[in-house]
N, C-alpha and C. Protein backbone atom coordinates (compact mmCIF):
# COMPACT_ATOMS: atom_id res chain seq x y z
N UNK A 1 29.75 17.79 39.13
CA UNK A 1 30.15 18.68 38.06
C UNK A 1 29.01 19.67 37.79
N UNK A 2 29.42 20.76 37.60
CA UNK A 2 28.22 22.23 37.23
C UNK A 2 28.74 23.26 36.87
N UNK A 3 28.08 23.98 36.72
CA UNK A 3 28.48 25.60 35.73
C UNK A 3 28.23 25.01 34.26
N UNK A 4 28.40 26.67 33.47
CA UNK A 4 28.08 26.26 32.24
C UNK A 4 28.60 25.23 31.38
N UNK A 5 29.87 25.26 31.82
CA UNK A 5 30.73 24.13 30.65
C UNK A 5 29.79 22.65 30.48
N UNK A 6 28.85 22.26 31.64
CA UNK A 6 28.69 21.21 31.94
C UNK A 6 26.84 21.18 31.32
N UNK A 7 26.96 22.37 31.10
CA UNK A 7 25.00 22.28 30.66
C UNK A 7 25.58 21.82 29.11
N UNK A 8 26.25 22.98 28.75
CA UNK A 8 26.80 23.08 27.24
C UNK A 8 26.71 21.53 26.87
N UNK A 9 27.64 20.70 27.91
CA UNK A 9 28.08 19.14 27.44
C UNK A 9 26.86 18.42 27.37
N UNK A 10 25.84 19.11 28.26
CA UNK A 10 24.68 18.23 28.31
C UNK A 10 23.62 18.50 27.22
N UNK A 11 23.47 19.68 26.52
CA UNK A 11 23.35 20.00 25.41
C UNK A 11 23.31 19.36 24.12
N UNK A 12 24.86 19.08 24.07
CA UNK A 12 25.97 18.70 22.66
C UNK A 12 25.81 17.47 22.44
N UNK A 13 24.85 16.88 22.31
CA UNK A 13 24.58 15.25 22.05
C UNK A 13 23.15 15.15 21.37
N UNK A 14 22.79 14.61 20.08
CA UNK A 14 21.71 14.77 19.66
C UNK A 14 20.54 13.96 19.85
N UNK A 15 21.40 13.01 20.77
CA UNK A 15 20.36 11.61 21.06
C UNK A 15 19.53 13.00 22.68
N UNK A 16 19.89 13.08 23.89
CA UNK A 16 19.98 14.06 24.64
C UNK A 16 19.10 15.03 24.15
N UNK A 17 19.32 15.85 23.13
CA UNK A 17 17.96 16.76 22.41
C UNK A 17 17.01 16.40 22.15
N UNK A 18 17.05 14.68 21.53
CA UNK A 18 15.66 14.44 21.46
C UNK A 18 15.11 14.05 22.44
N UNK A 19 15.30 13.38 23.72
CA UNK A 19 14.56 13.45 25.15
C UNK A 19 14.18 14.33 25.18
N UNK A 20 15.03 15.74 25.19
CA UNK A 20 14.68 17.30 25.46
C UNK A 20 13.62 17.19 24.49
N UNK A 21 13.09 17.40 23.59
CA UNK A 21 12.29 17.88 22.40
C UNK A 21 11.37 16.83 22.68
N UNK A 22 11.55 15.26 23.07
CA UNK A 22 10.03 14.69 23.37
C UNK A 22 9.37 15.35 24.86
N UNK A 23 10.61 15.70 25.62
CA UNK A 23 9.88 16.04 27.01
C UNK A 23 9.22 17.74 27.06
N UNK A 24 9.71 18.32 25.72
CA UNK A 24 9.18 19.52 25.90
C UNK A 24 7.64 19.64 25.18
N UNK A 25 7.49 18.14 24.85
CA UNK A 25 5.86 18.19 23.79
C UNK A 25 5.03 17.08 25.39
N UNK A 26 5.38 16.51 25.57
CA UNK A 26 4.93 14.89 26.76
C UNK A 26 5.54 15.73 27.89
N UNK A 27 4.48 15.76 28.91
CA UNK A 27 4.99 16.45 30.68
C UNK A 27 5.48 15.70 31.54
N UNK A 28 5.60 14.60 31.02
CA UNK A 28 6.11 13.43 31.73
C UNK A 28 6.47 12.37 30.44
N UNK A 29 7.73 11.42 31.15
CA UNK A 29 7.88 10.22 30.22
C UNK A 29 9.01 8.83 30.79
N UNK A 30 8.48 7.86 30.92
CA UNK A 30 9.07 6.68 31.44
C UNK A 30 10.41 6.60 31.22
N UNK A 31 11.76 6.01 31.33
CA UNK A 31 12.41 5.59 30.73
C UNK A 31 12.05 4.95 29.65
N UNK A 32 11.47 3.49 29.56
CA UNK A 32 10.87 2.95 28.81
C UNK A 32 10.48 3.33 27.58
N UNK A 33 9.69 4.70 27.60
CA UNK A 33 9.01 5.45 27.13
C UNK A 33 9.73 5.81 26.16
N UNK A 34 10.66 6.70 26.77
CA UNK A 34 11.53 7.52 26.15
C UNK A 34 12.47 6.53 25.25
N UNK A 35 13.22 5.77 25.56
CA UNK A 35 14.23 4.22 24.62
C UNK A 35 13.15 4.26 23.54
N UNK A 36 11.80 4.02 23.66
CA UNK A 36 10.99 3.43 22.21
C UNK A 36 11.01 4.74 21.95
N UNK A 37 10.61 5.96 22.39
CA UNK A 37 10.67 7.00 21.53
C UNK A 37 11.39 7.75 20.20
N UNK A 38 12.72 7.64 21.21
CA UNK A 38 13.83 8.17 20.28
C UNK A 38 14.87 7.14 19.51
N UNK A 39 14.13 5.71 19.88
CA UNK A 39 14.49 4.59 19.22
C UNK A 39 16.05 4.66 19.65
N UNK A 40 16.57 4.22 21.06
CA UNK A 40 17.47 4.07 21.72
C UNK A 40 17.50 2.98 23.05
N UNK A 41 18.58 2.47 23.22
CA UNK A 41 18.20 1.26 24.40
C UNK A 41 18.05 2.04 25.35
N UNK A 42 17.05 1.04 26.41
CA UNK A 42 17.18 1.58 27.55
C UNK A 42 18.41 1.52 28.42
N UNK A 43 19.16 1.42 28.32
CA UNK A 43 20.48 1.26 28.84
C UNK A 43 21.21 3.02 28.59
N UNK A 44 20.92 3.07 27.52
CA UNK A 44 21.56 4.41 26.31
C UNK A 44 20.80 5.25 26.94
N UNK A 45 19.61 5.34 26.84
CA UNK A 45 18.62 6.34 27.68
C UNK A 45 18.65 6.56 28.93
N UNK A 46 18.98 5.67 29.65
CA UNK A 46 19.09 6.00 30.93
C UNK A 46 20.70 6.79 31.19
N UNK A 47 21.51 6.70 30.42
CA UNK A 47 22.81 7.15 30.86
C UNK A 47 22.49 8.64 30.53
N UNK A 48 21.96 8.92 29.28
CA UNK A 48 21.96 9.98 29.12
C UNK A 48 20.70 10.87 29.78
N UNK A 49 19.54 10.45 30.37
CA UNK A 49 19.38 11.07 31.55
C UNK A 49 19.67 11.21 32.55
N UNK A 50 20.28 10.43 32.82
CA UNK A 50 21.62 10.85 34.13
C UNK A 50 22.51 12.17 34.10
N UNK A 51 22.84 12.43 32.76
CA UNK A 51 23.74 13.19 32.48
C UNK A 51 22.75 15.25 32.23
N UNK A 52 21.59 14.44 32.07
CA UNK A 52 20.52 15.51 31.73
C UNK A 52 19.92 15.87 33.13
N UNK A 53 19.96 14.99 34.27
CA UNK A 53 19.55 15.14 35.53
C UNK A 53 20.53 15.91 36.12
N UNK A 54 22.29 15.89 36.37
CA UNK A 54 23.32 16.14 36.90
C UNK A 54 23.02 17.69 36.25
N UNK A 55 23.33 17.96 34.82
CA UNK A 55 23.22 19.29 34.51
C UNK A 55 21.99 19.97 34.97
N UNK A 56 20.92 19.53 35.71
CA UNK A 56 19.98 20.51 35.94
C UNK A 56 18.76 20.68 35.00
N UNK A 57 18.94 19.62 34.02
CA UNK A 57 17.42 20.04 32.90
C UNK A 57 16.71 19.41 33.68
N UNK A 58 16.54 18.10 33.96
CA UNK A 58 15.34 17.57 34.03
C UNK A 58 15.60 17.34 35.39
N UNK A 59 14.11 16.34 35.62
CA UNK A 59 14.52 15.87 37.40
C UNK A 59 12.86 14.42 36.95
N UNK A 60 13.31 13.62 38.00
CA UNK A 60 12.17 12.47 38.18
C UNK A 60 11.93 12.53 39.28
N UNK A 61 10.93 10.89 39.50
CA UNK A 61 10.26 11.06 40.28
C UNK A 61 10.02 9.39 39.99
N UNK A 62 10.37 8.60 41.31
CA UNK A 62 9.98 7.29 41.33
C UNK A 62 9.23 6.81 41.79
N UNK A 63 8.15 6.30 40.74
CA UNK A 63 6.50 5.14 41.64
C UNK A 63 6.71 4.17 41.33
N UNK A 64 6.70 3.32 42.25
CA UNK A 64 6.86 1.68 42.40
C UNK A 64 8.39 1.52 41.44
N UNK A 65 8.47 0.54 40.68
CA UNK A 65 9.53 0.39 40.19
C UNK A 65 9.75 0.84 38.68
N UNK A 66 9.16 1.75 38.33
CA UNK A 66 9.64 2.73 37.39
C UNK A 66 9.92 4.45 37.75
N UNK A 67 10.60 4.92 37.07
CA UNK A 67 11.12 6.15 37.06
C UNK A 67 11.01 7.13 35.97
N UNK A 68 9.79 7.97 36.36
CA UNK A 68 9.51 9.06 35.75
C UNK A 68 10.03 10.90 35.57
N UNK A 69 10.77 10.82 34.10
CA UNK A 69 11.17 11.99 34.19
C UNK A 69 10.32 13.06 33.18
N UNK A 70 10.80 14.21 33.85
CA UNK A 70 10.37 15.95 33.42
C UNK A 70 11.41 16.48 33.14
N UNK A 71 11.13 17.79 32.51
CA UNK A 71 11.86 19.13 32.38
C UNK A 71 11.96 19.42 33.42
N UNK A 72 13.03 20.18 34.18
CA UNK A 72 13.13 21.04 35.74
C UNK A 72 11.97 21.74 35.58
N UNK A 73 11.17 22.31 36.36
CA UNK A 73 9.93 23.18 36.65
C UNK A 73 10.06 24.54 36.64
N UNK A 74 11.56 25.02 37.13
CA UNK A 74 12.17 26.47 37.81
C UNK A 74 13.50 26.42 36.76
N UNK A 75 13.84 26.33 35.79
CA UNK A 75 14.92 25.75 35.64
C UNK A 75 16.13 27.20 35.01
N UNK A 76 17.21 27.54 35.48
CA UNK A 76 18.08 28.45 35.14
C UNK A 76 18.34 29.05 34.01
N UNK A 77 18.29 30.32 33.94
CA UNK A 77 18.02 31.02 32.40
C UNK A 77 18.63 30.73 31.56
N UNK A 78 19.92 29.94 31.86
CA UNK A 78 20.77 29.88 30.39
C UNK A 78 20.37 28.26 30.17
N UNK A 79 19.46 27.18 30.87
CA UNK A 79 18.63 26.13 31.00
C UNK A 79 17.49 26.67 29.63
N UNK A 80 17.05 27.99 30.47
CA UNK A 80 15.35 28.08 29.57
C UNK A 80 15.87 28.47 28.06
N UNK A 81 16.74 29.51 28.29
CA UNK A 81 17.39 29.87 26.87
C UNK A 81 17.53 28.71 26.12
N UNK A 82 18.18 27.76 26.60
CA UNK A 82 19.13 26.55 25.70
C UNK A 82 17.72 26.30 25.25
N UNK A 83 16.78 26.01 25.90
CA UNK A 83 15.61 24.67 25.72
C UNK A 83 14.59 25.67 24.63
N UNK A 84 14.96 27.09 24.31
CA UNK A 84 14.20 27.73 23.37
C UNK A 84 15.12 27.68 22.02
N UNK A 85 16.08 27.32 22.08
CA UNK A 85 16.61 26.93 20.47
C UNK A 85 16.44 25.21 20.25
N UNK A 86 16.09 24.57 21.17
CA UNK A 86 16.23 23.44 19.90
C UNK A 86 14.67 22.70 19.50
């Protein structure tokens, strides 16, 4: 799934913004990390970076048996736009 309809969806969830908003302060952040952060299971967190990976915000990167995610690096203007309002 892609195009805008699908950033929008990835957007429209406030648990989702706050990953966005811890990952836009932290350049990196565990799963782990992120569940105690925004005070969400890791179960919950991980779905919804899935859903934040598919739309194109973020992307990881796996060492040993954890999985570290970012903001995309290059990421599409109506991406950078979105990530300057919230």
């Amino acid at each position: 799934m892609s195009g805008p309809e699908y950033t929008f969806k990835a957007f429209a969830n406030k648990r989702r913004l706050a990953i966005l908003r811890y990952l836009m302060t932290h350049p990196e952040a565990s799963v782990g990390g992120l569940a105690d952060a925004i005070k969400l299971s890791f179960r919950s967190t991980s779905k919804h970076l899935a859903i934040l990976v598919v739309a194109g915000v973020v992307e990881y990167e796996q060492r040993g048996k954890q999985i570290f995610y970012k903001l995309v690096s290059s990421p599409p203007a109506l991406i950078r736009k979105l990530l300057t309002l919230i």
